[in-house]
N, C-alpha and C. Protein backbone atom coordinates (compact mmCIF):
# COMPACT_ATOMS: atom_id res chain seq x y z
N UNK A 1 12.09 8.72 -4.60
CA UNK A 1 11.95 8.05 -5.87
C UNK A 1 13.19 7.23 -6.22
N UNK A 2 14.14 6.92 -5.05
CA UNK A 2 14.97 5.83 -5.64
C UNK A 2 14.66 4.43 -5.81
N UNK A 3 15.60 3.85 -6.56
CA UNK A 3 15.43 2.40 -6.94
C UNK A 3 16.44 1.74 -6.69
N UNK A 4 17.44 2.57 -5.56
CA UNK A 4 19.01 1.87 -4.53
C UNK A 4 17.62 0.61 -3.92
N UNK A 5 18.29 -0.68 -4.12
CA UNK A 5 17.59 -1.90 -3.35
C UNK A 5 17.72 -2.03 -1.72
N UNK A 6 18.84 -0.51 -1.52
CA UNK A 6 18.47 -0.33 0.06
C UNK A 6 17.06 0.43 -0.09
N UNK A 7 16.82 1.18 -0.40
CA UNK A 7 15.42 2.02 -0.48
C UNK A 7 14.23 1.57 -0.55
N UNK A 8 14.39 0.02 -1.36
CA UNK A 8 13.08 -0.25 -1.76
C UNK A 8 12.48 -1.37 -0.61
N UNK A 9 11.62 -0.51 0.28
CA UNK A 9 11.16 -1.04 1.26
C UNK A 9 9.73 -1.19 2.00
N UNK A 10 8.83 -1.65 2.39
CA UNK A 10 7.75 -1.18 3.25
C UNK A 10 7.76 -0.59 4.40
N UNK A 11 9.04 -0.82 4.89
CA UNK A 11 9.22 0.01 6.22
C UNK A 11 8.81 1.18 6.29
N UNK A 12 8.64 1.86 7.20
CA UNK A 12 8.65 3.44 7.26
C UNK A 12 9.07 3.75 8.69
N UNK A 13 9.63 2.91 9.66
CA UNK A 13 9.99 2.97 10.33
C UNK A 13 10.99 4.07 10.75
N UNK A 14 11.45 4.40 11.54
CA UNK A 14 12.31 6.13 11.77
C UNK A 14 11.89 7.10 10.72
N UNK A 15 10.61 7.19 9.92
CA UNK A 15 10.69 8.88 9.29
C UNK A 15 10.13 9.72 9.79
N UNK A 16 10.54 10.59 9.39
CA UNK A 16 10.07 11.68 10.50
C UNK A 16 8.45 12.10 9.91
N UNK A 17 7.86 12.90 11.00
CA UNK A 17 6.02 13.07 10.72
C UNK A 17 6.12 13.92 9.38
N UNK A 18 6.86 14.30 8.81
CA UNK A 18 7.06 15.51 7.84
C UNK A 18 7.08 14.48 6.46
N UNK A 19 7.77 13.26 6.62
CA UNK A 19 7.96 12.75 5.48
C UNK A 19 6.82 11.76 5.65
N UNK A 20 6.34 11.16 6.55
CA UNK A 20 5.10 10.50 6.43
C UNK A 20 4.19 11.41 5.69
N UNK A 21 3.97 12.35 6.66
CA UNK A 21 2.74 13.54 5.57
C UNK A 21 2.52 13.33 4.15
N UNK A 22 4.14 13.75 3.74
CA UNK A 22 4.58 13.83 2.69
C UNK A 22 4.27 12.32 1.77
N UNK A 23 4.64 11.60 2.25
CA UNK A 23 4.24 9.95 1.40
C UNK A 23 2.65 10.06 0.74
N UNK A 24 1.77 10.46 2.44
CA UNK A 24 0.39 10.27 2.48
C UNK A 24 -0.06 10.86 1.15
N UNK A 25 0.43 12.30 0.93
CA UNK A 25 -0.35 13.43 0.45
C UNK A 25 0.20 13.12 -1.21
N UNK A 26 1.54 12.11 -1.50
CA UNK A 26 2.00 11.71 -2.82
C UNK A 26 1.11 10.64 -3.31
N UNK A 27 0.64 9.53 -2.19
CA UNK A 27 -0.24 8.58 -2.98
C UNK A 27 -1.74 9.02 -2.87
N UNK A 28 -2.29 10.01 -2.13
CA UNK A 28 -3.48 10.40 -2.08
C UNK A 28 -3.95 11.09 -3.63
N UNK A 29 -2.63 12.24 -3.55
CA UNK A 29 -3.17 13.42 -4.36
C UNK A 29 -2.59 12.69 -5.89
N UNK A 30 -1.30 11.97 -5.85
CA UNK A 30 -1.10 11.50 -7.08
C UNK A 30 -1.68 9.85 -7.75
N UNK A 31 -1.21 9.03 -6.25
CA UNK A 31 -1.82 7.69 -7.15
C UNK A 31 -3.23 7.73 -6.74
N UNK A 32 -4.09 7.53 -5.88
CA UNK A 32 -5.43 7.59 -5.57
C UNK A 32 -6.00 7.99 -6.26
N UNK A 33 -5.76 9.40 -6.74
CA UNK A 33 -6.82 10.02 -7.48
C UNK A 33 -7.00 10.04 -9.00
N UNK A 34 -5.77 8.77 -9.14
CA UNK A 34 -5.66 8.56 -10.64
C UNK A 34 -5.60 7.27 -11.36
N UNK A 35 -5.73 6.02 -10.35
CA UNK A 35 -5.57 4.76 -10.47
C UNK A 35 -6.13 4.53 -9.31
N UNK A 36 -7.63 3.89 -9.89
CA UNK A 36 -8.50 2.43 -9.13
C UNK A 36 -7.04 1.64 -8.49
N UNK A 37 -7.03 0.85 -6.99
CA UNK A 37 -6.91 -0.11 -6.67
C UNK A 37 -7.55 -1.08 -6.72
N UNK A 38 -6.30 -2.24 -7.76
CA UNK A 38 -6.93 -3.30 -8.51
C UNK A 38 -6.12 -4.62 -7.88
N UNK A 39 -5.78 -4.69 -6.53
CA UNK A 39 -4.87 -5.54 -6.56
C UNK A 39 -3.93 -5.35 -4.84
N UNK A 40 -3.82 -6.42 -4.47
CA UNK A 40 -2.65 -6.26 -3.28
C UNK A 40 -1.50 -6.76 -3.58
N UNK A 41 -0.53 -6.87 -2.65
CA UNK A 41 0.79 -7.66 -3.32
C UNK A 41 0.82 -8.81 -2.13
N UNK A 42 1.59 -9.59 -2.82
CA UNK A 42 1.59 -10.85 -1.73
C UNK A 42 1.55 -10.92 -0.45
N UNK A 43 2.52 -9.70 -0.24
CA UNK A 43 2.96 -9.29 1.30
C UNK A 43 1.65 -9.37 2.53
N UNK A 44 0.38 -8.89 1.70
CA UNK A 44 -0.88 -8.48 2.27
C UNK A 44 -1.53 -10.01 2.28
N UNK A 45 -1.22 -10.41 1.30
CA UNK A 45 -2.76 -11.77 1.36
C UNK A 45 -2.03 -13.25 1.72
N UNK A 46 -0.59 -12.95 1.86
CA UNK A 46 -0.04 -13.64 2.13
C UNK A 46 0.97 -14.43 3.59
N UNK A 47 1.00 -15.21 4.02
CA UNK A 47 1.73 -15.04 5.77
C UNK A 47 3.27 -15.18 5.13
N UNK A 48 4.01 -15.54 5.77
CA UNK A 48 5.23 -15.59 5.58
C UNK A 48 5.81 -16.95 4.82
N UNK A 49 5.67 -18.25 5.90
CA UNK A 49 5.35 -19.16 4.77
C UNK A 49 4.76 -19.57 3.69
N UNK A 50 4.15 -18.27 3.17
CA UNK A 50 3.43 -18.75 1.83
C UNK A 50 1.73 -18.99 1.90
N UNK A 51 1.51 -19.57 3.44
CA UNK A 51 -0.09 -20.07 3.25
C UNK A 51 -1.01 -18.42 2.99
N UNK A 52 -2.39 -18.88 2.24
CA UNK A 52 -2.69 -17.68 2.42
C UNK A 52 -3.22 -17.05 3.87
N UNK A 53 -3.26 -15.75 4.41
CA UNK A 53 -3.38 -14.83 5.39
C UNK A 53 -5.12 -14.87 5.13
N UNK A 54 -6.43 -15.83 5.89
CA UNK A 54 -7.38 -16.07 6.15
C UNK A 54 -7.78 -14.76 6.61
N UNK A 55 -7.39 -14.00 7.01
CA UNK A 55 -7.69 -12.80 7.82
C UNK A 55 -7.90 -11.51 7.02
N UNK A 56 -6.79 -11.73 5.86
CA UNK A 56 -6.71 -10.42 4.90
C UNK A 56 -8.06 -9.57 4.40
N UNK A 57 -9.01 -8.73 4.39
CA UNK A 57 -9.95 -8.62 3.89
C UNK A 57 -10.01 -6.94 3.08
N UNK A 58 -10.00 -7.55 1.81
CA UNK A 58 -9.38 -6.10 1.17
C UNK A 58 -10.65 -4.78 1.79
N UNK A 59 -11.76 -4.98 1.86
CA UNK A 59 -12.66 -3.86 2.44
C UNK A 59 -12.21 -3.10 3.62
N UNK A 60 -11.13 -3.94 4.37
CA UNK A 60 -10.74 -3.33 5.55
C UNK A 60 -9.78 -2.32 5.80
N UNK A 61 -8.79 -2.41 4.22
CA UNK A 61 -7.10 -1.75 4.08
C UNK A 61 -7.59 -0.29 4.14
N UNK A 62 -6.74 0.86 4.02
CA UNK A 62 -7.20 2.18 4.00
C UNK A 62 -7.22 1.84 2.59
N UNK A 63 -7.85 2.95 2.03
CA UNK A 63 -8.36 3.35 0.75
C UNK A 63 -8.98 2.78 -0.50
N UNK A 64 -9.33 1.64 -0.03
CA UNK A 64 -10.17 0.66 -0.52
C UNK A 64 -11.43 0.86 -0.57
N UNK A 65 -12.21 0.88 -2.18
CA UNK A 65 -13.77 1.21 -2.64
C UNK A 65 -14.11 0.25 -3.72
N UNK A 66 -15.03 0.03 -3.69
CA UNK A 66 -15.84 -0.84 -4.75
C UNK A 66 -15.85 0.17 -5.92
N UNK A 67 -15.53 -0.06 -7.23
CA UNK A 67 -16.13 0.67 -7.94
C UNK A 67 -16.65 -0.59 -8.67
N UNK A 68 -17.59 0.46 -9.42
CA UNK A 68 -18.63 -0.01 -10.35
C UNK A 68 -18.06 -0.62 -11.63
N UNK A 69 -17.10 -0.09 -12.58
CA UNK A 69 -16.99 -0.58 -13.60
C UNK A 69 -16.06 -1.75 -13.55
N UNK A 70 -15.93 -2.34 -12.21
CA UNK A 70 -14.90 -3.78 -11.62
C UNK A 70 -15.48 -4.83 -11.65
């Protein structure tokens, strides 16, 4: 839960399987099950230069559902 701007990253590169778990089971059991995904961040729909990423298709990301009242 830091907010050091070394920390704040998408990487997950070198953690160990214990802290992956651990990530999984924080956005499953805490954000998932308590906040609809309403939204990607640029990073996803976006390429690097800016054009949009033709390819992106939110149905495809993990944990992505249609709900009804959207």
């Amino acid at each position: 839960m830091s907010l050091d701007p070394a920390d704040l990253t998408h990487d997950t590169t070198g953690l160990a399987e214990e802290q992956l778990e651990s990530l999984e089971s924080v956005f499953t059991g805490t954000y998932k099950a308590k906040y609809p995904i309403v939204g990607y961040t640029s990073r996803r729909i976006l390429r690097e230069d800016g054009s949009p990423n033709k390819d992106f298709r939110p149905e495809d990301q993990p944990h992505f559902s249609i709900k009804d009242e959207f």
